[in-house]
Every structure is written in C-alpha cells, then in structure tokens.
PDB file of N, CA and C in Angstrom:
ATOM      1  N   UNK A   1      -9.101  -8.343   8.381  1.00  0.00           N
ATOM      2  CA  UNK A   1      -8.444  -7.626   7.313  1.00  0.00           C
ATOM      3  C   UNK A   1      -8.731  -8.321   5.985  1.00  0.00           C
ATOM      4  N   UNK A   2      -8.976  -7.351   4.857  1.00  0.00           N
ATOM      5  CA  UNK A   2      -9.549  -8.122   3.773  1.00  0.00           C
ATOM      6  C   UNK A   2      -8.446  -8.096   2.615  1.00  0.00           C
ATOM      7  N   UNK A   3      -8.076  -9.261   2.210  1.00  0.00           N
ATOM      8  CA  UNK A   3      -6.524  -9.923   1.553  1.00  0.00           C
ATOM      9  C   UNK A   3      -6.592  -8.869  -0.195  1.00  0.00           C
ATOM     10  N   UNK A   4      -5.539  -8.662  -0.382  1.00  0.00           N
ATOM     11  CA  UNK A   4      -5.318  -7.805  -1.499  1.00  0.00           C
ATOM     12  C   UNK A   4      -6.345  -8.507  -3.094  1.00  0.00           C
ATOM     13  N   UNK A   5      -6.995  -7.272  -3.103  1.00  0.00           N
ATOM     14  CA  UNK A   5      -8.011  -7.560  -4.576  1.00  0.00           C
ATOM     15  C   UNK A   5      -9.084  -8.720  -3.811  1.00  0.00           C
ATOM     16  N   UNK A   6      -9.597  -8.671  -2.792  1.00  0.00           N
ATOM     17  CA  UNK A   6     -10.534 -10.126  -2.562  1.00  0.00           C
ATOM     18  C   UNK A   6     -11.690  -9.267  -2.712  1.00  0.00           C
ATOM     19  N   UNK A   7     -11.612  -7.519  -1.917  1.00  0.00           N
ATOM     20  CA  UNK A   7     -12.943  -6.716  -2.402  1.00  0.00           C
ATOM     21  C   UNK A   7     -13.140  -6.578  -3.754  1.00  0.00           C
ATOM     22  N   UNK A   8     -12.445  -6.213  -3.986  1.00  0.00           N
ATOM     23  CA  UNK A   8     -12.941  -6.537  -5.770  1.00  0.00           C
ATOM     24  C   UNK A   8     -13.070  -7.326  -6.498  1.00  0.00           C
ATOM     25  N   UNK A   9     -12.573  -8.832  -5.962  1.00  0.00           N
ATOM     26  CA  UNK A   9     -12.837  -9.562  -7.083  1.00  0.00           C
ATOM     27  C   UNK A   9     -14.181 -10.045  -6.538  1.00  0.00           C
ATOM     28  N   UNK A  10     -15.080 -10.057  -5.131  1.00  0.00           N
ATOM     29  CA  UNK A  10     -16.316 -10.197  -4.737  1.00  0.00           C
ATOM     30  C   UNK A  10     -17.323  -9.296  -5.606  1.00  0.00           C
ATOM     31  N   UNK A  11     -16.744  -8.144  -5.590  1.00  0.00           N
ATOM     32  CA  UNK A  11     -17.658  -7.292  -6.286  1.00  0.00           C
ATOM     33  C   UNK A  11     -17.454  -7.252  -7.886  1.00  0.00           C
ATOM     34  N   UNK A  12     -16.665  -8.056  -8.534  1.00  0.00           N
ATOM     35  CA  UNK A  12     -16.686  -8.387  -9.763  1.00  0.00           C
ATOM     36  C   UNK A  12     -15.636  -7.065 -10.602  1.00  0.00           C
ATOM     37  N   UNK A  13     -14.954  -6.756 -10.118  1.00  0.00           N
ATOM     38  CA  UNK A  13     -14.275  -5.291 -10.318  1.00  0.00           C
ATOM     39  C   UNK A  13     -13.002  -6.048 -10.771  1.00  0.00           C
ATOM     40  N   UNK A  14     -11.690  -4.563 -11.450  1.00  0.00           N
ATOM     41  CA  UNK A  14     -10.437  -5.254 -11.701  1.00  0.00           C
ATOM     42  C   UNK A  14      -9.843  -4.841 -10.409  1.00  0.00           C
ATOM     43  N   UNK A  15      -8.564  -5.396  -9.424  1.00  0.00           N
ATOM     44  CA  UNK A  15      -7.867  -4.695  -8.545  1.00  0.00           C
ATOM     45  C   UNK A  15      -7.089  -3.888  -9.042  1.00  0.00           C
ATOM     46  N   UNK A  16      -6.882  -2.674  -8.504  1.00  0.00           N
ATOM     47  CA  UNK A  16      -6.369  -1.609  -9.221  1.00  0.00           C
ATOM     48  C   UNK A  16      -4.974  -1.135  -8.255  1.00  0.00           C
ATOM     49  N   UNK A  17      -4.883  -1.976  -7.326  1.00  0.00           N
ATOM     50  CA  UNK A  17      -3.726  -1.535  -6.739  1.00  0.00           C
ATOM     51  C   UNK A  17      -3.920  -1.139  -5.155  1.00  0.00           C
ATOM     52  N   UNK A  18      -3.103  -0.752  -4.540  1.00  0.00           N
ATOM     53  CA  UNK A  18      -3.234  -0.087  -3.424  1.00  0.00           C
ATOM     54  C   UNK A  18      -2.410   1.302  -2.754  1.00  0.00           C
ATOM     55  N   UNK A  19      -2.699   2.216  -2.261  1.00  0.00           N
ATOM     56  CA  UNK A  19      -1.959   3.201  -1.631  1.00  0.00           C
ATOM     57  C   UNK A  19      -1.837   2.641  -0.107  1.00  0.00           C
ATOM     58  N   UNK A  20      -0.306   2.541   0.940  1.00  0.00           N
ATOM     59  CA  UNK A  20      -0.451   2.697   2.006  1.00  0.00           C
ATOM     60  C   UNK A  20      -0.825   4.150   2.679  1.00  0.00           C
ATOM     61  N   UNK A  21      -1.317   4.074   3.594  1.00  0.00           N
ATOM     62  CA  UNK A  21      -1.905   5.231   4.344  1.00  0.00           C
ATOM     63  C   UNK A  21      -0.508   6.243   5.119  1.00  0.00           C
ATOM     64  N   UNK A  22      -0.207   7.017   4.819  1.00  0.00           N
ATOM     65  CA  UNK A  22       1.087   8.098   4.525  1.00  0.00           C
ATOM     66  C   UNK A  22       0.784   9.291   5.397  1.00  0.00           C
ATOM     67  N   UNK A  23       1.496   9.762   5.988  1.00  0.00           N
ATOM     68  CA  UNK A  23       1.080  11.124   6.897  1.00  0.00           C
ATOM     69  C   UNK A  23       1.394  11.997   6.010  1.00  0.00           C
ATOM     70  N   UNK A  24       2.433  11.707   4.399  1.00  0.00           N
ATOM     71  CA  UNK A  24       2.410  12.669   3.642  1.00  0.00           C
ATOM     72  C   UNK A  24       1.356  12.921   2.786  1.00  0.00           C
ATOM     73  N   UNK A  25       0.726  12.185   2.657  1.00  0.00           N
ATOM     74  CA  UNK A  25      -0.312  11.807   1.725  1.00  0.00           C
ATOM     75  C   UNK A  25      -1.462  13.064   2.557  1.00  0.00           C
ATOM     76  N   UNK A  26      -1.554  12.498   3.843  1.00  0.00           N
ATOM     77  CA  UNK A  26      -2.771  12.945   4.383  1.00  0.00           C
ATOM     78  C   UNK A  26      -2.092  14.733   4.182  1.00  0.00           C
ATOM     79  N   UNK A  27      -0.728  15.405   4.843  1.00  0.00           N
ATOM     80  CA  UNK A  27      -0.859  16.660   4.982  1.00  0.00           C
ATOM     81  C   UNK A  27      -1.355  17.246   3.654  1.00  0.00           C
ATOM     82  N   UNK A  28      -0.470  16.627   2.309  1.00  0.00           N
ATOM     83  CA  UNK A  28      -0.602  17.628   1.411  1.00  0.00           C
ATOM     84  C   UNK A  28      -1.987  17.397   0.932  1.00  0.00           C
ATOM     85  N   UNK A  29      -2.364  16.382   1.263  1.00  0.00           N
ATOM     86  CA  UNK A  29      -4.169  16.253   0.320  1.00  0.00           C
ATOM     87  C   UNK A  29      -4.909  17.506   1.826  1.00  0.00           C
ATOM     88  N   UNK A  30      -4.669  17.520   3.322  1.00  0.00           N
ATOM     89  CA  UNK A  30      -5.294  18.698   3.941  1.00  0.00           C
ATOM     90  C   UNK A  30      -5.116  19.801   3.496  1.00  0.00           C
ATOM     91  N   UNK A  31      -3.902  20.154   3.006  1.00  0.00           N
ATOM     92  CA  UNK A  31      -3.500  21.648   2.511  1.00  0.00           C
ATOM     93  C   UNK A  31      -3.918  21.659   1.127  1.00  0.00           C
ATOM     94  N   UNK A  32      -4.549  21.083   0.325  1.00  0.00           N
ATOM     95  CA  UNK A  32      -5.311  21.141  -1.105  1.00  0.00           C
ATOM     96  C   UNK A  32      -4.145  20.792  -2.716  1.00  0.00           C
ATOM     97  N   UNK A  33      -3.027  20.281  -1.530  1.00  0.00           N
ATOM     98  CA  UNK A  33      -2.085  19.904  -2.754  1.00  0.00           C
ATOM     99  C   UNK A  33      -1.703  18.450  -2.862  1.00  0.00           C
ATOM    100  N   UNK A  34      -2.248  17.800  -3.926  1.00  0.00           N
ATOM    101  CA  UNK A  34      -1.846  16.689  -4.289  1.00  0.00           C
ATOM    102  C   UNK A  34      -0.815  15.883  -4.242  1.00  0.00           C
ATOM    103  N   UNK A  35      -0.118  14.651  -3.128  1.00  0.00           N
ATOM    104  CA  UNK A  35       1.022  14.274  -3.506  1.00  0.00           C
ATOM    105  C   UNK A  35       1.825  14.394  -4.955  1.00  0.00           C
ATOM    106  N   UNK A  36       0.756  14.257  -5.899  1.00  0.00           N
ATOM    107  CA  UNK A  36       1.162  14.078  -7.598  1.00  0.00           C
ATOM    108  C   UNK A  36       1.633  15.246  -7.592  1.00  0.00           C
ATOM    109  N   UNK A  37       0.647  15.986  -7.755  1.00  0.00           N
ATOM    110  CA  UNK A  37       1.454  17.693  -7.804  1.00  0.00           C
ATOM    111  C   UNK A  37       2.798  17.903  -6.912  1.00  0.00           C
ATOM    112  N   UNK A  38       2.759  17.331  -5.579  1.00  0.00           N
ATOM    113  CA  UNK A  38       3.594  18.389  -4.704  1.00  0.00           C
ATOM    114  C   UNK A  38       4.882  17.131  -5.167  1.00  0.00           C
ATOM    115  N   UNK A  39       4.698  15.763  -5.163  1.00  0.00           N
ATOM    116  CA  UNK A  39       6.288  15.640  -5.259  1.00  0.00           C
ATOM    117  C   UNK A  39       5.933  14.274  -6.246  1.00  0.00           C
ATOM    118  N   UNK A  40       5.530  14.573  -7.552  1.00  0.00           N
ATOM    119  CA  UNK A  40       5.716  13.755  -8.149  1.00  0.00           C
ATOM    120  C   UNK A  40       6.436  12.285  -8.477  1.00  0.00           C
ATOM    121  N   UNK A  41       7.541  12.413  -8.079  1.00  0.00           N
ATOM    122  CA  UNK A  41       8.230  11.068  -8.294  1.00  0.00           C
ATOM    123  C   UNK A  41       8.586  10.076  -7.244  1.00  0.00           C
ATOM    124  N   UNK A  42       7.637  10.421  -5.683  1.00  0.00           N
ATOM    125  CA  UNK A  42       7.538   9.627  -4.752  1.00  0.00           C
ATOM    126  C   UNK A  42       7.127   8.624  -5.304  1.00  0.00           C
ATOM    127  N   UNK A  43       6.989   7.633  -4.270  1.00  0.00           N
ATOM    128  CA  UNK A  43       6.650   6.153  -4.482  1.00  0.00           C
ATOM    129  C   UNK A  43       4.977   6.348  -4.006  1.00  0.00           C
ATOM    130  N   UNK A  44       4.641   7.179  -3.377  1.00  0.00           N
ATOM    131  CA  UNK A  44       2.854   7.365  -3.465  1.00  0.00           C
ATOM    132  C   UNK A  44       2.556   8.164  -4.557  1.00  0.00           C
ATOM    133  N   UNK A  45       3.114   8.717  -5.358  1.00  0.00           N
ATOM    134  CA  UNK A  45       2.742   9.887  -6.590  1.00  0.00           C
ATOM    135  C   UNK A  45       2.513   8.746  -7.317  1.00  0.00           C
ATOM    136  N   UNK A  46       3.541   7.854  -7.664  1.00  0.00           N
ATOM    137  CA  UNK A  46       3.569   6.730  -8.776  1.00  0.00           C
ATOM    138  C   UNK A  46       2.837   5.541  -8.359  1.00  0.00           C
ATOM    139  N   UNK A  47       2.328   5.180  -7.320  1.00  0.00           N
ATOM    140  CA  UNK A  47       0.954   4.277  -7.066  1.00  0.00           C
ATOM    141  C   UNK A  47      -0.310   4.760  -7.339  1.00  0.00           C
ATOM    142  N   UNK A  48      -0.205   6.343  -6.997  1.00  0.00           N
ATOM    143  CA  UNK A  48      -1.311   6.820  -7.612  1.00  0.00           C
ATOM    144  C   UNK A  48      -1.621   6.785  -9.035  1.00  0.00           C
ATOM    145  N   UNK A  49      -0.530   7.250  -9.439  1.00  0.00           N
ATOM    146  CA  UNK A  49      -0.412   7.373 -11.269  1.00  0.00           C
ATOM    147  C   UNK A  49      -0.783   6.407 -12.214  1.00  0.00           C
ATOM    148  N   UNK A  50       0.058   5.047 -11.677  1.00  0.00           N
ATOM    149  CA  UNK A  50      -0.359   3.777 -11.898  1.00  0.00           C
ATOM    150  C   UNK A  50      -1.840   3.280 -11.771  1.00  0.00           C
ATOM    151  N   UNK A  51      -2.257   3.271 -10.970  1.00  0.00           N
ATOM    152  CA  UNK A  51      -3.923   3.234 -10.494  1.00  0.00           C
ATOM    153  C   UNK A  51      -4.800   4.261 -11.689  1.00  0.00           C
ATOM    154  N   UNK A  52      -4.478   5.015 -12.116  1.00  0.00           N
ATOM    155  CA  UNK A  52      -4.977   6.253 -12.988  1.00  0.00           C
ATOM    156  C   UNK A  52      -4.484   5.903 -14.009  1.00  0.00           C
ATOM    157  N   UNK A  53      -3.549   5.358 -14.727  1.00  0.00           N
ATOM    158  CA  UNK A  53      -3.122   4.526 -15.620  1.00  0.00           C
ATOM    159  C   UNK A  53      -4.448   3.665 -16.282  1.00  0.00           C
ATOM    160  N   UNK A  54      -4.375   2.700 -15.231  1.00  0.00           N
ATOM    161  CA  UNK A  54      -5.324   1.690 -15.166  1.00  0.00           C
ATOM    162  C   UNK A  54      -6.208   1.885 -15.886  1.00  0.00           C
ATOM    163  N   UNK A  55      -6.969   3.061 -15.571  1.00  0.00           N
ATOM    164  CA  UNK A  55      -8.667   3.120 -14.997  1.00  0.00           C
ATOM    165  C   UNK A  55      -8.721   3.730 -16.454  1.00  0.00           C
ATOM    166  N   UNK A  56      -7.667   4.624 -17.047  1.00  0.00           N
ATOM    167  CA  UNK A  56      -8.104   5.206 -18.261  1.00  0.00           C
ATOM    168  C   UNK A  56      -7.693   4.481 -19.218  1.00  0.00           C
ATOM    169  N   UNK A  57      -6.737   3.119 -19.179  1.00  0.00           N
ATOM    170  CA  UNK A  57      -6.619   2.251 -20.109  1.00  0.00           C
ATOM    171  C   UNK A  57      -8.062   1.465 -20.182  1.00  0.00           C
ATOM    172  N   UNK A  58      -8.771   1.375 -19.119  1.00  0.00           N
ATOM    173  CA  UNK A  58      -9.850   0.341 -19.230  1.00  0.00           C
ATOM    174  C   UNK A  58     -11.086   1.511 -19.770  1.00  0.00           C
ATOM    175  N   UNK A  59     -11.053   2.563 -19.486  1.00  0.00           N
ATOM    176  CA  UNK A  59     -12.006   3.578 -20.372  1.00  0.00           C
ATOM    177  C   UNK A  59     -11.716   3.645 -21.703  1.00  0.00           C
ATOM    178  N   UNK A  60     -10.375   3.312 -22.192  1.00  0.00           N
ATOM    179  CA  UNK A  60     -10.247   3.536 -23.755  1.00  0.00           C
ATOM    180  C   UNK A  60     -10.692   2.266 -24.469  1.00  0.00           C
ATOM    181  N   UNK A  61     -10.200   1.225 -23.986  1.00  0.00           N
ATOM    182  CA  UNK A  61     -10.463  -0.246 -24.432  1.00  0.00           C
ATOM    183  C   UNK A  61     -12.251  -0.430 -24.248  1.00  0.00           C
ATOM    184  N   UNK A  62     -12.962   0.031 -23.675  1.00  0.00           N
ATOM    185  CA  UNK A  62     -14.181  -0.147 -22.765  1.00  0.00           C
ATOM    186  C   UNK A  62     -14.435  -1.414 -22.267  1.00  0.00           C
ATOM    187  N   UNK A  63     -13.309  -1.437 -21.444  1.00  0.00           N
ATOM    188  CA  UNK A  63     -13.216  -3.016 -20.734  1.00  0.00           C
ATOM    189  C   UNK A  63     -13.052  -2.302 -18.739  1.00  0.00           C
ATOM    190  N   UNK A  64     -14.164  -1.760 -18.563  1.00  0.00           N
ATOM    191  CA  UNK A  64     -14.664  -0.588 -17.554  1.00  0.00           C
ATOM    192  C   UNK A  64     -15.016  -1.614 -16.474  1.00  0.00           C
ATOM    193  N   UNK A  65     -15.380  -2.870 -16.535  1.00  0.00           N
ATOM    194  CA  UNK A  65     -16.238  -3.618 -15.532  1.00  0.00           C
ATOM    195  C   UNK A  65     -17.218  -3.623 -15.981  1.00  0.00           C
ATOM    196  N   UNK A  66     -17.746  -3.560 -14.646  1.00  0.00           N
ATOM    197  CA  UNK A  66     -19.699  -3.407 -14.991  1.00  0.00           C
ATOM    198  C   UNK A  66     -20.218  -2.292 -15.489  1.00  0.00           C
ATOM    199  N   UNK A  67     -21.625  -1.845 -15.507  1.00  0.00           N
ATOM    200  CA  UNK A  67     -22.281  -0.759 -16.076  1.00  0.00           C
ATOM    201  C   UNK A  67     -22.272   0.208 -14.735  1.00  0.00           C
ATOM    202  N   UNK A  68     -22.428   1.123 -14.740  1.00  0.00           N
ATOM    203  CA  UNK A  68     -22.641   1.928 -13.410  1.00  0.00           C
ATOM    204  C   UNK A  68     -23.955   1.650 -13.143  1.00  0.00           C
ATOM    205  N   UNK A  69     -24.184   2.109 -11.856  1.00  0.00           N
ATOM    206  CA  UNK A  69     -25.804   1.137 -11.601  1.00  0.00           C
ATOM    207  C   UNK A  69     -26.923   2.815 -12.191  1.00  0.00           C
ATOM    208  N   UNK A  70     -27.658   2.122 -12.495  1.00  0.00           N
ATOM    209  CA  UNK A  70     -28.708   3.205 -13.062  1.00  0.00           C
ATOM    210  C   UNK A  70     -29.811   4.019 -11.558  1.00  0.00           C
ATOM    211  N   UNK A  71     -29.472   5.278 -11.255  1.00  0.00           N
ATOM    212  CA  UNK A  71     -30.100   5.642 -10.268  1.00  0.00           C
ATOM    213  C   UNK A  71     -31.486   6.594 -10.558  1.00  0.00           C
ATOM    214  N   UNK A  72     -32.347   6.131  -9.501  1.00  0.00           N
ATOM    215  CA  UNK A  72     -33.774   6.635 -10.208  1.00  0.00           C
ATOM    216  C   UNK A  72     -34.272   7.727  -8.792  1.00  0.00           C
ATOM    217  N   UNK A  73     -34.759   8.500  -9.000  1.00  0.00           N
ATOM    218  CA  UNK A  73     -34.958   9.575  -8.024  1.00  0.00           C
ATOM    219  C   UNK A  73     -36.625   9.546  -8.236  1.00  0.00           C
ATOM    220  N   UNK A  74     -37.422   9.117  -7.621  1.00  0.00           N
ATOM    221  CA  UNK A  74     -38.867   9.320  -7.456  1.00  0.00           C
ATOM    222  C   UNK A  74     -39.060  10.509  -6.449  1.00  0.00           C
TER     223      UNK A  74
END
C-alpha cells in the first residue's frame, strides 16, 4: 500500500487529497449523476470540491507542477 502523497511526491506532483472508495460514489457516478450534483454537502461531495479547489487555485497562480509532457504522433 502506497502511504498518503508518497505517489506524488515521487512523481514530483502536489498531493491533492484523497476520496475513500464509497458504494455511493460508485452508484451515482453508474447512473451519470455526480455525487456533487446528487448530494452536495456529503463528506465525498466536499473532498471532491476541495481537490477541485486545489487544482484551479494552482491554474490561476500557474504553480500547475510540471509541464504536461509534449506528445508526438509520427
């Protein structure tokens, strides 16, 4: 088992958090509805949110990580 943020900090990334694995999570993401959408103020809506927080604070600042890797199609 790999210890909280150790994949990312190997891969040079920020840790962004974690979701536990939820049988609510899984129905409403099968039926095409988003925990966020379907019940917002769970405690998985707001790990998600938080995590999405994150990612667009580090897009505004452009403090993103690395570059995305450049892909070449021959």
């Amino acid at each position: 088992m790999v210890a909280r943020g150790e994949e990312a900090e190997k891969l040079g990334v920020p840790f962004l958090g974690e979701v536990p694995l939820d049988m609510e999570i899984r129905k409403t993401s099968d039926d095409g509805r988003p925990i966020v959408a379907v019940e917002p103020e769970s405690v998985q809506a707001r790990l998600y949110i938080s995590i999405a927080r994150q990612v667009w604070s580090a897009l505004l600042s452009g403090q993103a990580g690395k570059p995305a890797p450049r892909i070449v199609i021959e």
